[in-house]
PDB file of N, CA and C in Angstrom:
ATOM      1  N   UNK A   1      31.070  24.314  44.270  1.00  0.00           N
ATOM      2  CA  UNK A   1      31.194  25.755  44.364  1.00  0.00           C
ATOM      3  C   UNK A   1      32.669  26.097  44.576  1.00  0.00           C
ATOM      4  N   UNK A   2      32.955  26.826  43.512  1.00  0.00           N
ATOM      5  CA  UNK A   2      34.557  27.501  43.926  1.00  0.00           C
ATOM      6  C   UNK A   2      34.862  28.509  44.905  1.00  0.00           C
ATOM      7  N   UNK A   3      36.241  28.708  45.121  1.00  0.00           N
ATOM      8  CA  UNK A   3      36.085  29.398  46.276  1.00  0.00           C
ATOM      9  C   UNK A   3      35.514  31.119  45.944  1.00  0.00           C
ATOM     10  N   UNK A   4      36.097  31.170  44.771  1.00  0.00           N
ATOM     11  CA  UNK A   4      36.189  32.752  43.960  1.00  0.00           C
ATOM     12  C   UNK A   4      34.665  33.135  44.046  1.00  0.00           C
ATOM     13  N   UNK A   5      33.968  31.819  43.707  1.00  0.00           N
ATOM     14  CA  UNK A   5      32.224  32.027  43.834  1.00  0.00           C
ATOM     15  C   UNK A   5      32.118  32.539  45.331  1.00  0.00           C
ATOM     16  N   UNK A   6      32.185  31.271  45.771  1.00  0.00           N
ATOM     17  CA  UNK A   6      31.581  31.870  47.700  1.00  0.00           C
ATOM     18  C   UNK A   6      32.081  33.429  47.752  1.00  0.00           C
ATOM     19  N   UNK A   7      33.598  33.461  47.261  1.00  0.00           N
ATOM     20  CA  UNK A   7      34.298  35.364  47.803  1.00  0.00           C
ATOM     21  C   UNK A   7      33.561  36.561  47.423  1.00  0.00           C
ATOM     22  N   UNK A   8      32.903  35.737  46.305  1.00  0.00           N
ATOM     23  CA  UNK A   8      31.981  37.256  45.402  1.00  0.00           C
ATOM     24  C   UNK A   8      30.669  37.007  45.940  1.00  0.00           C
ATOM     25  N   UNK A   9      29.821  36.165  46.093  1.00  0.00           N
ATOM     26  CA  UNK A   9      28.563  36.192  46.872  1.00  0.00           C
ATOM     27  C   UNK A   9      29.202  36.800  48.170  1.00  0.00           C
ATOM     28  N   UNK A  10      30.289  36.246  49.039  1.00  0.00           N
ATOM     29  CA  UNK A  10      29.768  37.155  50.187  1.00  0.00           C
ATOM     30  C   UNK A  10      30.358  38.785  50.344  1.00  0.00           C
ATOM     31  N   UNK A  11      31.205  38.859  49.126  1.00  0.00           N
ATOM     32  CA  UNK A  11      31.684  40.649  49.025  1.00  0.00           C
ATOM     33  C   UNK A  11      30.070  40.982  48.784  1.00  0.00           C
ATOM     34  N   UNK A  12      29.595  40.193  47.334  1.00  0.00           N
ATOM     35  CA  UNK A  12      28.221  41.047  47.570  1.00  0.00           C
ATOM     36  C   UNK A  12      27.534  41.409  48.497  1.00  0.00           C
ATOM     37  N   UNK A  13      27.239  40.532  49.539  1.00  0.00           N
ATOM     38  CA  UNK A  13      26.318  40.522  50.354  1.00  0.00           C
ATOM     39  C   UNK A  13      27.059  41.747  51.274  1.00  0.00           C
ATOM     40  N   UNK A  14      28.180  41.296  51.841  1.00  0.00           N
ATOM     41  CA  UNK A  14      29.170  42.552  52.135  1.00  0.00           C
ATOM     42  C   UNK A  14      28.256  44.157  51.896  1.00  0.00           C
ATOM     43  N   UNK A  15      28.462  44.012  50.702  1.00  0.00           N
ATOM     44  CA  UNK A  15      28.227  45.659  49.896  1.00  0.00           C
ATOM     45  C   UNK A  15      27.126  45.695  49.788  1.00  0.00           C
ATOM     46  N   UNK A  16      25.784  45.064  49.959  1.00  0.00           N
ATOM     47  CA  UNK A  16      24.659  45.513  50.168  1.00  0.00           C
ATOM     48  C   UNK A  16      24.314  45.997  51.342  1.00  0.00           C
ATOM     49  N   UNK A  17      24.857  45.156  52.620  1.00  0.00           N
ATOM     50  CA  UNK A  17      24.339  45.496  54.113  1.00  0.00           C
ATOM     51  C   UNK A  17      25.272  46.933  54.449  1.00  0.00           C
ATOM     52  N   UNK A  18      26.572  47.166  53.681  1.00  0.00           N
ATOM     53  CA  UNK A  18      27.488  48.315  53.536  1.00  0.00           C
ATOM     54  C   UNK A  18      26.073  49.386  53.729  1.00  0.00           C
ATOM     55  N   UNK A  19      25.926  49.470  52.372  1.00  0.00           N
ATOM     56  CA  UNK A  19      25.200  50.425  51.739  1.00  0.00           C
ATOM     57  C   UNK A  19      24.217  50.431  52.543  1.00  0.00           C
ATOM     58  N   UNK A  20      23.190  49.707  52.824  1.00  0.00           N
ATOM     59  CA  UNK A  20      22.146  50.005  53.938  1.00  0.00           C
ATOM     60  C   UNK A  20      22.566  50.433  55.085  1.00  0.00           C
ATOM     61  N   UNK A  21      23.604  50.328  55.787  1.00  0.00           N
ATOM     62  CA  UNK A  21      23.886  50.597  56.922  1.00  0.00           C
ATOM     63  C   UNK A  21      24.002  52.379  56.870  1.00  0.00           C
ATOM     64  N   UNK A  22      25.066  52.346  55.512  1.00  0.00           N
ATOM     65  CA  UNK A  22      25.302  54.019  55.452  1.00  0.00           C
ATOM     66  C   UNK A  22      23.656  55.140  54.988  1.00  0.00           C
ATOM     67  N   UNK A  23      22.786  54.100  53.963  1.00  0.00           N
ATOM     68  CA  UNK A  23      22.057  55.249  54.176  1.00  0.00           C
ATOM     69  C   UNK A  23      20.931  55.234  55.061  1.00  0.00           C
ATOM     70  N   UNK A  24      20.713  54.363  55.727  1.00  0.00           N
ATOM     71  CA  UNK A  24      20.041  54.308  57.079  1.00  0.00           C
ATOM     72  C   UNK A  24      20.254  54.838  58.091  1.00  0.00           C
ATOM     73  N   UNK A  25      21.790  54.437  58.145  1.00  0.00           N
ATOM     74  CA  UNK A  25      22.275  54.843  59.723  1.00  0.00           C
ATOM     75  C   UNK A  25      22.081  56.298  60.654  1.00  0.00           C
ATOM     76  N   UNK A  26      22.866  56.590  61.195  1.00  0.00           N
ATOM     77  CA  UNK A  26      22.644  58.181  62.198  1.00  0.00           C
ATOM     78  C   UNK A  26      23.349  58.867  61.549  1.00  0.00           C
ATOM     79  N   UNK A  27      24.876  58.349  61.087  1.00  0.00           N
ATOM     80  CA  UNK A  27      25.634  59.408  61.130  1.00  0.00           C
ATOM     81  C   UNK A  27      25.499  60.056  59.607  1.00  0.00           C
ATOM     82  N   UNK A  28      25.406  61.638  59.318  1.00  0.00           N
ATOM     83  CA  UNK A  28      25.602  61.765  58.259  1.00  0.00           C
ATOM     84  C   UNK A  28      27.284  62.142  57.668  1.00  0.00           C
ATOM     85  N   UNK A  29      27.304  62.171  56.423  1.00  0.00           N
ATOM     86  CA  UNK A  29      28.668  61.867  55.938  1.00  0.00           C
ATOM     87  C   UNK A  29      28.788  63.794  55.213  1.00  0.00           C
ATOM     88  N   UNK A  30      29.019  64.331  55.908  1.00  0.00           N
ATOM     89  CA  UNK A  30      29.414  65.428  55.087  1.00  0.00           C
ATOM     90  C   UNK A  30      30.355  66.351  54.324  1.00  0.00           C
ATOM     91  N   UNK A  31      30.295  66.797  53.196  1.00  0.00           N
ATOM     92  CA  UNK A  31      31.349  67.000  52.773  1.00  0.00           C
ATOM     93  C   UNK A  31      31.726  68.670  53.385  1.00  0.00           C
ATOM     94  N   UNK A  32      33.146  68.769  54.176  1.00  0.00           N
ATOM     95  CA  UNK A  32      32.936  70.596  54.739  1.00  0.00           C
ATOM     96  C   UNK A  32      32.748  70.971  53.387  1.00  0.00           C
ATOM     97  N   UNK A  33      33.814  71.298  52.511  1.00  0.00           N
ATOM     98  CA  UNK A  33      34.018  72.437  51.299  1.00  0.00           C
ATOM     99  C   UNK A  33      32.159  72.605  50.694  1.00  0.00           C
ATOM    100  N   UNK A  34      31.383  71.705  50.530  1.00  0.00           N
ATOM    101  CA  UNK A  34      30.049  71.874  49.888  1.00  0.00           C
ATOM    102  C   UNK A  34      28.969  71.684  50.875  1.00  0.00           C
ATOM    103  N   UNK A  35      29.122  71.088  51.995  1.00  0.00           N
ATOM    104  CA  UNK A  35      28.086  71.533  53.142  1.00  0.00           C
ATOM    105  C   UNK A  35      27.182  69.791  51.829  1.00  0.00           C
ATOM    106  N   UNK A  36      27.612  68.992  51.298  1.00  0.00           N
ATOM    107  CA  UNK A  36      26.232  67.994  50.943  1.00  0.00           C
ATOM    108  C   UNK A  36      26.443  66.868  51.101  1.00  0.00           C
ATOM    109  N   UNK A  37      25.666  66.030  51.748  1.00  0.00           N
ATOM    110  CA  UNK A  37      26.004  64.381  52.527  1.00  0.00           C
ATOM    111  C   UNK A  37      26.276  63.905  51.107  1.00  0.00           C
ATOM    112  N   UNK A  38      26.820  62.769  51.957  1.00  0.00           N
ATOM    113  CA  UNK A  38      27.085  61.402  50.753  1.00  0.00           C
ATOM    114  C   UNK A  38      26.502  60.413  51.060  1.00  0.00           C
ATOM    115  N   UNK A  39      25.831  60.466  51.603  1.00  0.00           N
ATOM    116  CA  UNK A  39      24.986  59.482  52.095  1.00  0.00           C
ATOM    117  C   UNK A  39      24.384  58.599  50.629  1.00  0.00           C
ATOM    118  N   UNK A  40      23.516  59.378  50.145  1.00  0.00           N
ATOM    119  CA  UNK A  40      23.098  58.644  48.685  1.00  0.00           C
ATOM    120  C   UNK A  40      24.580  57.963  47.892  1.00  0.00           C
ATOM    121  N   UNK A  41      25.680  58.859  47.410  1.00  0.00           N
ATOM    122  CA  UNK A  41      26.456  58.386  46.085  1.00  0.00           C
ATOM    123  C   UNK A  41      26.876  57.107  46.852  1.00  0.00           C
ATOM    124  N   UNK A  42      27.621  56.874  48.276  1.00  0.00           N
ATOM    125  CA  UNK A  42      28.029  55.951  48.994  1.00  0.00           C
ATOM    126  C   UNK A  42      27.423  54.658  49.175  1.00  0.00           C
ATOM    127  N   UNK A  43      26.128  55.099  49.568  1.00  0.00           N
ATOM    128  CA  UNK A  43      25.253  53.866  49.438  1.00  0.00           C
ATOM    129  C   UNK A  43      25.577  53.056  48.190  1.00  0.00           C
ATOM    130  N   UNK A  44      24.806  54.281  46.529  1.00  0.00           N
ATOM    131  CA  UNK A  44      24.838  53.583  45.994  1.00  0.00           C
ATOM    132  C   UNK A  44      26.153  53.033  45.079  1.00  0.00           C
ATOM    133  N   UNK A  45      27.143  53.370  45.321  1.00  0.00           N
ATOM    134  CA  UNK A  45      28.374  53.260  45.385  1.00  0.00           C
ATOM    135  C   UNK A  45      28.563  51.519  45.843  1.00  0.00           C
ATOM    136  N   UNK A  46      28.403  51.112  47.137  1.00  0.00           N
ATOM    137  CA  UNK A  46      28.217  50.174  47.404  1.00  0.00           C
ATOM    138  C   UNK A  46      27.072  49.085  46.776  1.00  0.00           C
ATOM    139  N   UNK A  47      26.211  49.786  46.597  1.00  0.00           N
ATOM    140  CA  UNK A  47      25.271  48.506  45.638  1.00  0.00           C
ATOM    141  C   UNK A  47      25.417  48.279  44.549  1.00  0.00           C
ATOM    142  N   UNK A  48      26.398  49.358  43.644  1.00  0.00           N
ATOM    143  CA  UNK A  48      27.045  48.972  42.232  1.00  0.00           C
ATOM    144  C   UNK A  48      27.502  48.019  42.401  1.00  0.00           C
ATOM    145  N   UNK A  49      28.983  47.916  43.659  1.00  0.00           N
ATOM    146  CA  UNK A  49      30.073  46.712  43.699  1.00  0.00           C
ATOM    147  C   UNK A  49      29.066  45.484  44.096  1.00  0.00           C
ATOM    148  N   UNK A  50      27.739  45.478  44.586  1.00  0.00           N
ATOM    149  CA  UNK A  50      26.962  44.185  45.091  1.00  0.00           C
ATOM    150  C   UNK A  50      27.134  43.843  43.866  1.00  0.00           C
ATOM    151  N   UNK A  51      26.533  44.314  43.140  1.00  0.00           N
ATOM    152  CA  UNK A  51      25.713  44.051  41.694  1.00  0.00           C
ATOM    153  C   UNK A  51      26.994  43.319  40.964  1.00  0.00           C
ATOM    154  N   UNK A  52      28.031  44.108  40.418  1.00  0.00           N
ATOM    155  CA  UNK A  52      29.389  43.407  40.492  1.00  0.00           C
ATOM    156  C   UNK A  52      29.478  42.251  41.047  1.00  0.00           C
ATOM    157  N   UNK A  53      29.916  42.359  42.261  1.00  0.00           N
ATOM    158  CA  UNK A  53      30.231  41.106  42.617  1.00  0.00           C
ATOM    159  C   UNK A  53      29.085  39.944  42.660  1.00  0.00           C
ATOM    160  N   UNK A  54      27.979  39.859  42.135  1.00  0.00           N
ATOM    161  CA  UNK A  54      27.036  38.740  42.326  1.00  0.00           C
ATOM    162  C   UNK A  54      27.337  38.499  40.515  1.00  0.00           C
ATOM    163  N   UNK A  55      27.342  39.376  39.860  1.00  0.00           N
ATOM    164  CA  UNK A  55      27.645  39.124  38.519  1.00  0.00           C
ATOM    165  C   UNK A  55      28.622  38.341  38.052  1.00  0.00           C
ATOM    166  N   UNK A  56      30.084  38.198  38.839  1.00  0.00           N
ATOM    167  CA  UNK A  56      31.182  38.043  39.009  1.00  0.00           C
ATOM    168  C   UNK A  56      30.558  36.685  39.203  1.00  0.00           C
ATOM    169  N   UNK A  57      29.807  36.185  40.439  1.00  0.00           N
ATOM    170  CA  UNK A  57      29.875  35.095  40.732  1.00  0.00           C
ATOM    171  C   UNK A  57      28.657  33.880  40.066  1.00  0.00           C
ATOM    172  N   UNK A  58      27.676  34.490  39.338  1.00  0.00           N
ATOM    173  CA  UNK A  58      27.119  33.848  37.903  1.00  0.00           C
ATOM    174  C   UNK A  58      27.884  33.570  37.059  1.00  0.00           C
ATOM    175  N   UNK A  59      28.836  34.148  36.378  1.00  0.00           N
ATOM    176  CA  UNK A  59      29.116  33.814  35.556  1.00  0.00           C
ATOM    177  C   UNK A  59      30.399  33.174  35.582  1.00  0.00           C
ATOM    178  N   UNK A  60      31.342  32.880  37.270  1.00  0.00           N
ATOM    179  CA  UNK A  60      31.854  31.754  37.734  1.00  0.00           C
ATOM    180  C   UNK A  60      31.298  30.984  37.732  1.00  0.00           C
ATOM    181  N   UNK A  61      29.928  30.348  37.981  1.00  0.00           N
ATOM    182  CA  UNK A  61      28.981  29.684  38.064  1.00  0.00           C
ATOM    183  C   UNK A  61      28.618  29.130  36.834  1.00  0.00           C
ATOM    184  N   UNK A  62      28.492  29.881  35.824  1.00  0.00           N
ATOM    185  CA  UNK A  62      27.886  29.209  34.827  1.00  0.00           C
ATOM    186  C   UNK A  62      29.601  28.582  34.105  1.00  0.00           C
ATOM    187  N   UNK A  63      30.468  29.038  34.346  1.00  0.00           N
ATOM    188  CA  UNK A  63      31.666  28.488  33.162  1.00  0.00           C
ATOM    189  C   UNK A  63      31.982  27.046  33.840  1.00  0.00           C
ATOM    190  N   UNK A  64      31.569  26.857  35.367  1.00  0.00           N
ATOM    191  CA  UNK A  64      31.798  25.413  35.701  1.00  0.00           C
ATOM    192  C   UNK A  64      30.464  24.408  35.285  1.00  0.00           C
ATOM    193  N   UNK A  65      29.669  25.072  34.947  1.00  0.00           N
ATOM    194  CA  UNK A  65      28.617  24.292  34.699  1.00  0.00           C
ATOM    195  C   UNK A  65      28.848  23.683  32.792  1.00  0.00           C
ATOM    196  N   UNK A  66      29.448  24.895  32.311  1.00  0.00           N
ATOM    197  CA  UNK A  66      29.869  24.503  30.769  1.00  0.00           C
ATOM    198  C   UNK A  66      31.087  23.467  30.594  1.00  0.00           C
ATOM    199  N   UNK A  67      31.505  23.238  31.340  1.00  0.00           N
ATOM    200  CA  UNK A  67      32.851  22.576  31.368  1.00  0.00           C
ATOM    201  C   UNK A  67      32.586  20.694  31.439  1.00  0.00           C
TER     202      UNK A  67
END
């Protein structure tokens, strides 16, 4: 396992527990000028970059396996 692999599995993992934390948590995120949380785009904001970064680290994964 390279290191670039382990960095992107654990950013992923990172950015999933991110994202749960924000749209679970207490605090809401509001914007003054529109009065509307961000709670949702943030979250899923953060589970894009999971998704990213686990992608990132398959297909590190698979080019050492082709080699």
């Amino acid at each position: 396992m390279d290191f670039s692999e382990v960095l992107s599995y654990f950013l992923a993992l990172t950015c999933v527990v991110a994202g749960g934390i924000i749209l679970w948590g207490n605090e809401d995120y509001i914007v003054p000028a529109s009065g509307r949380s961000l709670r949702i785009p943030c979250s899923f904001l953060f589970w894009v970059l999971a998704v990213i970064f686990w992608a990132m680290a398959v297909v590190i994964e698979d080019d050492d396996e082709n080699l």
